[in-house]
N, C-alpha and C. Protein backbone atom coordinates (compact mmCIF):
# COMPACT_ATOMS: atom_id res chain seq x y z
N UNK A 1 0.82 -1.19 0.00
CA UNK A 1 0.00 0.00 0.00
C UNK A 1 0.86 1.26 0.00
N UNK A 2 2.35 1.62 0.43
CA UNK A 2 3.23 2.35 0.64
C UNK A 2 3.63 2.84 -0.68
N UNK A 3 3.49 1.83 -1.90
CA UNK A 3 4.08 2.54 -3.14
C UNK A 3 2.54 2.91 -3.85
N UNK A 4 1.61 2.53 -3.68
CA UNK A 4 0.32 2.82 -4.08
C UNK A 4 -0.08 4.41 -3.55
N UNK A 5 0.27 4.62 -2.04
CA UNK A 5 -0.15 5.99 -1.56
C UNK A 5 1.04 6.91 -2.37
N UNK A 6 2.22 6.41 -2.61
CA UNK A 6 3.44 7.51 -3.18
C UNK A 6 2.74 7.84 -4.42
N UNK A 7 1.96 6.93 -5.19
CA UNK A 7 2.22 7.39 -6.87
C UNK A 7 0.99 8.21 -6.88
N UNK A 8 -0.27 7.84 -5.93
CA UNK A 8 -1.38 8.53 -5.60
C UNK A 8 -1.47 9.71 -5.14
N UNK A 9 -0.12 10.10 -4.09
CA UNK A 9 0.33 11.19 -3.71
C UNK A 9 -0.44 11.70 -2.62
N UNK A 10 -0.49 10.22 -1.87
CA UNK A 10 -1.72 10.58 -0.51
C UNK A 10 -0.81 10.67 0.28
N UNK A 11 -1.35 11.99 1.46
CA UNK A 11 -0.70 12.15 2.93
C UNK A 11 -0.24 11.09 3.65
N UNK A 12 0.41 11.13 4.31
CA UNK A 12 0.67 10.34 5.99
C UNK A 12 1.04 11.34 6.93
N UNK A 13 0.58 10.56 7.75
CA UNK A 13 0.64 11.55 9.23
C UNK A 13 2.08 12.23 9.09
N UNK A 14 3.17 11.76 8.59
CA UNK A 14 4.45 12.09 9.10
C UNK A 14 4.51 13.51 8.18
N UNK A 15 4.04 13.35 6.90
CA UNK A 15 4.12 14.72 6.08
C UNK A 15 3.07 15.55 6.81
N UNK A 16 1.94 15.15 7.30
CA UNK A 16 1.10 16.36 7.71
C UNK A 16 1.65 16.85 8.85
N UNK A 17 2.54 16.51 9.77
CA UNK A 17 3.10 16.68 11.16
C UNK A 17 4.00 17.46 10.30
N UNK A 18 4.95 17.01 9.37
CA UNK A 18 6.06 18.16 8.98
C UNK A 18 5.83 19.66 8.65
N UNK A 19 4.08 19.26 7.44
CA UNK A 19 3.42 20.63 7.38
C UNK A 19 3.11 21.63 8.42
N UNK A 20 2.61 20.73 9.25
CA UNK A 20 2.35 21.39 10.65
C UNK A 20 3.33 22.49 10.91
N UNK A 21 4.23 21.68 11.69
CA UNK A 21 5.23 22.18 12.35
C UNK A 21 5.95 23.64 10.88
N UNK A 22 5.94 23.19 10.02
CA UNK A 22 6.81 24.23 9.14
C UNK A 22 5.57 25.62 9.46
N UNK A 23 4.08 25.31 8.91
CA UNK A 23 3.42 26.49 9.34
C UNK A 23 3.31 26.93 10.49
N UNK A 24 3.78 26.09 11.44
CA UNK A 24 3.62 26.95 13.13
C UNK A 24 5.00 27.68 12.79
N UNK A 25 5.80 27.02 12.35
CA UNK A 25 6.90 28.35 12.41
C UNK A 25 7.28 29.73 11.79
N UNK A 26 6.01 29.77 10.58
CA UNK A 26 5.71 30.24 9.70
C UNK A 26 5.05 31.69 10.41
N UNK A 27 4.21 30.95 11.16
CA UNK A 27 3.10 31.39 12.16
C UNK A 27 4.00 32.55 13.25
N UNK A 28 4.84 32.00 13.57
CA UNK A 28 5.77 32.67 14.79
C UNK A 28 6.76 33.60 14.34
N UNK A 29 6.35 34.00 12.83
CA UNK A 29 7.46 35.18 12.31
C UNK A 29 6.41 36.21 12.21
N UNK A 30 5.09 35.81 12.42
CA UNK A 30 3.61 37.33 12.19
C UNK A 30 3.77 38.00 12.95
N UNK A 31 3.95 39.37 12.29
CA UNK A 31 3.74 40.53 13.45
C UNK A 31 2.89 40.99 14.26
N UNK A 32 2.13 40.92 13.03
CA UNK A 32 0.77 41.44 14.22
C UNK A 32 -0.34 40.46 14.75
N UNK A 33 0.02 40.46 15.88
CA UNK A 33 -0.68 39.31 17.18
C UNK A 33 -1.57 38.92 16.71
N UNK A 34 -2.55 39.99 16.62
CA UNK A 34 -4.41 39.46 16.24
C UNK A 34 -3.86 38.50 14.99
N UNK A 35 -3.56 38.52 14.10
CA UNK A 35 -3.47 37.55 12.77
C UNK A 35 -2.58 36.56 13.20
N UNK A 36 -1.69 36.32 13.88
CA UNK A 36 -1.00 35.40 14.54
C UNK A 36 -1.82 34.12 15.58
N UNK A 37 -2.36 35.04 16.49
CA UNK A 37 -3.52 34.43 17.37
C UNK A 37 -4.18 33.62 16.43
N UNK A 38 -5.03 34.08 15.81
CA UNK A 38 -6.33 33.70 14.74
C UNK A 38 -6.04 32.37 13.96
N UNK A 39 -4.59 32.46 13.53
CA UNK A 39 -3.81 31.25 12.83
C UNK A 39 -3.57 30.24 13.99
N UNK A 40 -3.04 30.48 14.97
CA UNK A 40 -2.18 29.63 16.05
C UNK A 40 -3.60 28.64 16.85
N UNK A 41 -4.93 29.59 16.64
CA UNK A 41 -5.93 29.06 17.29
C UNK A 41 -6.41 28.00 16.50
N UNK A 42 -6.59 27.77 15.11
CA UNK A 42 -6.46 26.83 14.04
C UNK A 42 -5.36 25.72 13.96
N UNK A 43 -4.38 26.27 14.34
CA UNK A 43 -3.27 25.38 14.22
C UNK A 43 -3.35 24.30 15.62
N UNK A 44 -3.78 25.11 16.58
CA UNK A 44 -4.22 24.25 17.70
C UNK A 44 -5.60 23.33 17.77
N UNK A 45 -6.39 23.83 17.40
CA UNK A 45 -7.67 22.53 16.58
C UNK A 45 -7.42 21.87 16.05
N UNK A 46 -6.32 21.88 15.03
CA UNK A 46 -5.66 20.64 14.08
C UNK A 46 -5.11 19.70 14.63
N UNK A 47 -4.21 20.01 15.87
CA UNK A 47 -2.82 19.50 16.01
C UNK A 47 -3.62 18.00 16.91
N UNK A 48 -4.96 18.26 17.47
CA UNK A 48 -5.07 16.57 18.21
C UNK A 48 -5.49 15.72 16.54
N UNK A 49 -5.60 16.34 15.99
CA UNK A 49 -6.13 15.20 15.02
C UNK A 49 -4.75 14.70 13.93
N UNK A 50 -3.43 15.67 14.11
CA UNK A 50 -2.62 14.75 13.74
C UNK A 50 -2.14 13.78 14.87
N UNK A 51 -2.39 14.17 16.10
CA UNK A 51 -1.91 13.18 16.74
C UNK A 51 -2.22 11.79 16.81
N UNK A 52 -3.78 12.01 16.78
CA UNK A 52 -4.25 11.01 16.48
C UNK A 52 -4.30 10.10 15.19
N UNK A 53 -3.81 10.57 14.18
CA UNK A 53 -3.01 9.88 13.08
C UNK A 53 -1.98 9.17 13.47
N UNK A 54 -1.06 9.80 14.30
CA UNK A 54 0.38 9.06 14.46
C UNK A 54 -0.06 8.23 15.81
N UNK A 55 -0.49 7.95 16.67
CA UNK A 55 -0.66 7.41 17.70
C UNK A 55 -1.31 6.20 17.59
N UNK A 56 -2.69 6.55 16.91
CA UNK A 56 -4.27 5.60 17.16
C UNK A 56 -4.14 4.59 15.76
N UNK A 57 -4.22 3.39 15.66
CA UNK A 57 -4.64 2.55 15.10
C UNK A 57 -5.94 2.35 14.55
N UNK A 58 -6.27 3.26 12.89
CA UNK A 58 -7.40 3.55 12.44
C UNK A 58 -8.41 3.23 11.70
N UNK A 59 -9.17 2.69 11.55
CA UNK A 59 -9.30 2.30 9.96
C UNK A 59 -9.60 3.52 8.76
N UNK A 60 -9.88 2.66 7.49
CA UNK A 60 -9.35 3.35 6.39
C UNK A 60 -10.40 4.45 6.52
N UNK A 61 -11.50 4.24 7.08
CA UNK A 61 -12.68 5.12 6.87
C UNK A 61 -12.70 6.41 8.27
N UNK A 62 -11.71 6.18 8.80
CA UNK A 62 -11.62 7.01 9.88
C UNK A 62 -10.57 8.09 9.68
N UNK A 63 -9.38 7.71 9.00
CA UNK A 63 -8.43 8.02 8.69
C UNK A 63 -9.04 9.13 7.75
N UNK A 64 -9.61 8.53 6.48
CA UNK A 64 -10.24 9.46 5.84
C UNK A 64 -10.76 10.98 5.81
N UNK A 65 -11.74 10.37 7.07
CA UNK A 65 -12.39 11.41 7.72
C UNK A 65 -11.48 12.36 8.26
N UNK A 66 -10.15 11.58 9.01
CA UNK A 66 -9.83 13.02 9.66
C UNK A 66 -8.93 13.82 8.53
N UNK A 67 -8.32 13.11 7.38
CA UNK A 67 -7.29 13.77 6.47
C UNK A 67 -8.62 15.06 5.62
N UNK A 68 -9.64 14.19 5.93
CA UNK A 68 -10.29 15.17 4.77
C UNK A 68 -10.99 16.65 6.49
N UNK A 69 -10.74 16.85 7.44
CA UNK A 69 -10.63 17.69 8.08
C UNK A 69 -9.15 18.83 8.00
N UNK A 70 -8.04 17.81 8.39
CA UNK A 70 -6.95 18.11 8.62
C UNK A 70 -6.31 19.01 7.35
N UNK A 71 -5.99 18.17 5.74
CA UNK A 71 -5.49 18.89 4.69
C UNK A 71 -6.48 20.31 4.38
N UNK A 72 -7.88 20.56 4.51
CA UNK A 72 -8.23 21.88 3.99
C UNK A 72 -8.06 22.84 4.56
N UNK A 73 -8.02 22.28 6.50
CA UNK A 73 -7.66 23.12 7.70
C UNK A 73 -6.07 24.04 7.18
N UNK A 74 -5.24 22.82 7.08
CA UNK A 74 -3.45 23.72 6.94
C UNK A 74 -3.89 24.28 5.29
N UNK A 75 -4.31 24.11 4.09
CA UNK A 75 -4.58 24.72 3.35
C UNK A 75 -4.97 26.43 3.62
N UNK A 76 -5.88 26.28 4.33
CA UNK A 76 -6.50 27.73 5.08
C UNK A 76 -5.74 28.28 5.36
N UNK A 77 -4.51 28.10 6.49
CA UNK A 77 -3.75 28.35 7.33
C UNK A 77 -2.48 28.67 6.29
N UNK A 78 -2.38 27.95 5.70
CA UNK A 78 -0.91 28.69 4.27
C UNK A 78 -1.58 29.59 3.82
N UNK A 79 -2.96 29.96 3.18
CA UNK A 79 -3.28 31.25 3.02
C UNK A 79 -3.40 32.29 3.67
N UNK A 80 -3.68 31.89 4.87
CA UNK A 80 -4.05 33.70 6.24
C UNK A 80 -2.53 33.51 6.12
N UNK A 81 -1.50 32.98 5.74
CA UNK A 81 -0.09 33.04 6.20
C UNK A 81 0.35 34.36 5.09
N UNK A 82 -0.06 33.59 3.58
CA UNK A 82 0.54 34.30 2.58
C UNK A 82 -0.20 35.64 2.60
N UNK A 83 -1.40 35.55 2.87
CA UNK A 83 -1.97 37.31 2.60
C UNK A 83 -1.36 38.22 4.06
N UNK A 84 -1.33 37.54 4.72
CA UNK A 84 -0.52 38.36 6.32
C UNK A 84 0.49 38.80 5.02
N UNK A 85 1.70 37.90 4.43
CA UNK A 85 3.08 38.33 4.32
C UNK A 85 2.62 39.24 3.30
N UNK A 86 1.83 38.98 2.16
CA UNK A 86 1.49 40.01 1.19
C UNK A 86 0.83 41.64 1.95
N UNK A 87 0.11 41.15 2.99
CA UNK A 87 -0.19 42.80 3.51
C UNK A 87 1.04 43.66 4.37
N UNK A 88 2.05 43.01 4.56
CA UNK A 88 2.97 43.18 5.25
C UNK A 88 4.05 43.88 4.21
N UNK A 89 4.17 43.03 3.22
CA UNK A 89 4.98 44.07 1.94
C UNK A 89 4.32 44.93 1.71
N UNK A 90 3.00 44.85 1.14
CA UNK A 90 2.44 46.04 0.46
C UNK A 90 2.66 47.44 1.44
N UNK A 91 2.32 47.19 2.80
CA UNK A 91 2.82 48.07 4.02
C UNK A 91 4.07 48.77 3.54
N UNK A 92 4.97 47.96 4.04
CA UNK A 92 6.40 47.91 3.39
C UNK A 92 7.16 48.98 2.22
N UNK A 93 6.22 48.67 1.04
CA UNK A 93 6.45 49.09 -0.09
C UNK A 93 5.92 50.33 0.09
N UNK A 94 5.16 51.02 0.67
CA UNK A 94 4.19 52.09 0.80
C UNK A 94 4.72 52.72 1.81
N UNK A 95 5.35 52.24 2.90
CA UNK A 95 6.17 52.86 3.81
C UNK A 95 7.92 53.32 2.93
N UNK A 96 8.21 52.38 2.09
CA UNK A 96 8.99 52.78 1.43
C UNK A 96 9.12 53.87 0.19
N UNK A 97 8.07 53.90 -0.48
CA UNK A 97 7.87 55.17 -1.06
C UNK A 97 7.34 56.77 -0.93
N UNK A 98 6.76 56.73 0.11
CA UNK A 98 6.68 57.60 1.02
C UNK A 98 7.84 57.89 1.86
N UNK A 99 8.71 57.46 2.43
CA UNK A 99 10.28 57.76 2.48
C UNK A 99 10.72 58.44 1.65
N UNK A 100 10.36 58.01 0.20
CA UNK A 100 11.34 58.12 -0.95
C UNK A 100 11.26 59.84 -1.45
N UNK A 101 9.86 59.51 -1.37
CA UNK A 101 8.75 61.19 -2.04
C UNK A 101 9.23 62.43 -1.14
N UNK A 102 9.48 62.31 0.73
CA UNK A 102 9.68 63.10 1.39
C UNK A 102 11.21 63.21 1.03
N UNK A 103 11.76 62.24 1.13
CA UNK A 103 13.90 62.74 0.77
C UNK A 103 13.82 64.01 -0.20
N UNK A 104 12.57 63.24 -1.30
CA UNK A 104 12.64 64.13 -2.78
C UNK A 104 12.45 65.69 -2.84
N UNK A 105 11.70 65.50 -1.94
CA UNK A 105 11.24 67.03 -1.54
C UNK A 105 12.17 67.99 -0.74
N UNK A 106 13.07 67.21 -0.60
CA UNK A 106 13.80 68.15 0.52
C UNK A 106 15.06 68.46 -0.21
């Protein structure tokens, strides 16, 4: 079943635990709290149900159930990630040209 899930390109707990963990760290570079919180509180609803992947002895129909919770959950969670970092440049960029305009003037 191990080369059947590779070519299928189905999860295991061990990649969704890696996802995990890479977006919590992802999570812990947000500046601003409230959008940090909001993510971390998601990331914490998720995290018993990978455990329970790696721990509990499941069947196929249980397993199911929780991958089809778990993958749309961190899906979500890479997006509030990327629009945080995208509102954070655009900030950025706008704080930077406004710098630029006042030097000009002077």
């Amino acid at each position: 079943m191990g080369l059947l899930d590779f070519i299928m390109r189905r999860q295991n707990a061990y990649k969704l635990r890696k996802e995990y963990d890479r977006l919590r760290e992802h999570t812990d570079k947000i500046h601003k709290i409230d959008q940090r919180l909001e993510i971390l509180r998601m990331l914490d609803q998720i995290e018993p149900s990978i455990i329970s992947l790696e721990e509990h002895h499941m069947s196929n129909y249980e397993k199911k159930k929780v991958y089809g919770y778990v993958i749309p959950q961190l899906r979500k969670v890479k997006f509030m990630i990327n629009e945080s970092k995208k509102s954070a440049k655009e900030k950025e960029n706008v704080f930077k040209n406004f710098k630029d305009e006042e030097h000009d003037m002077h």
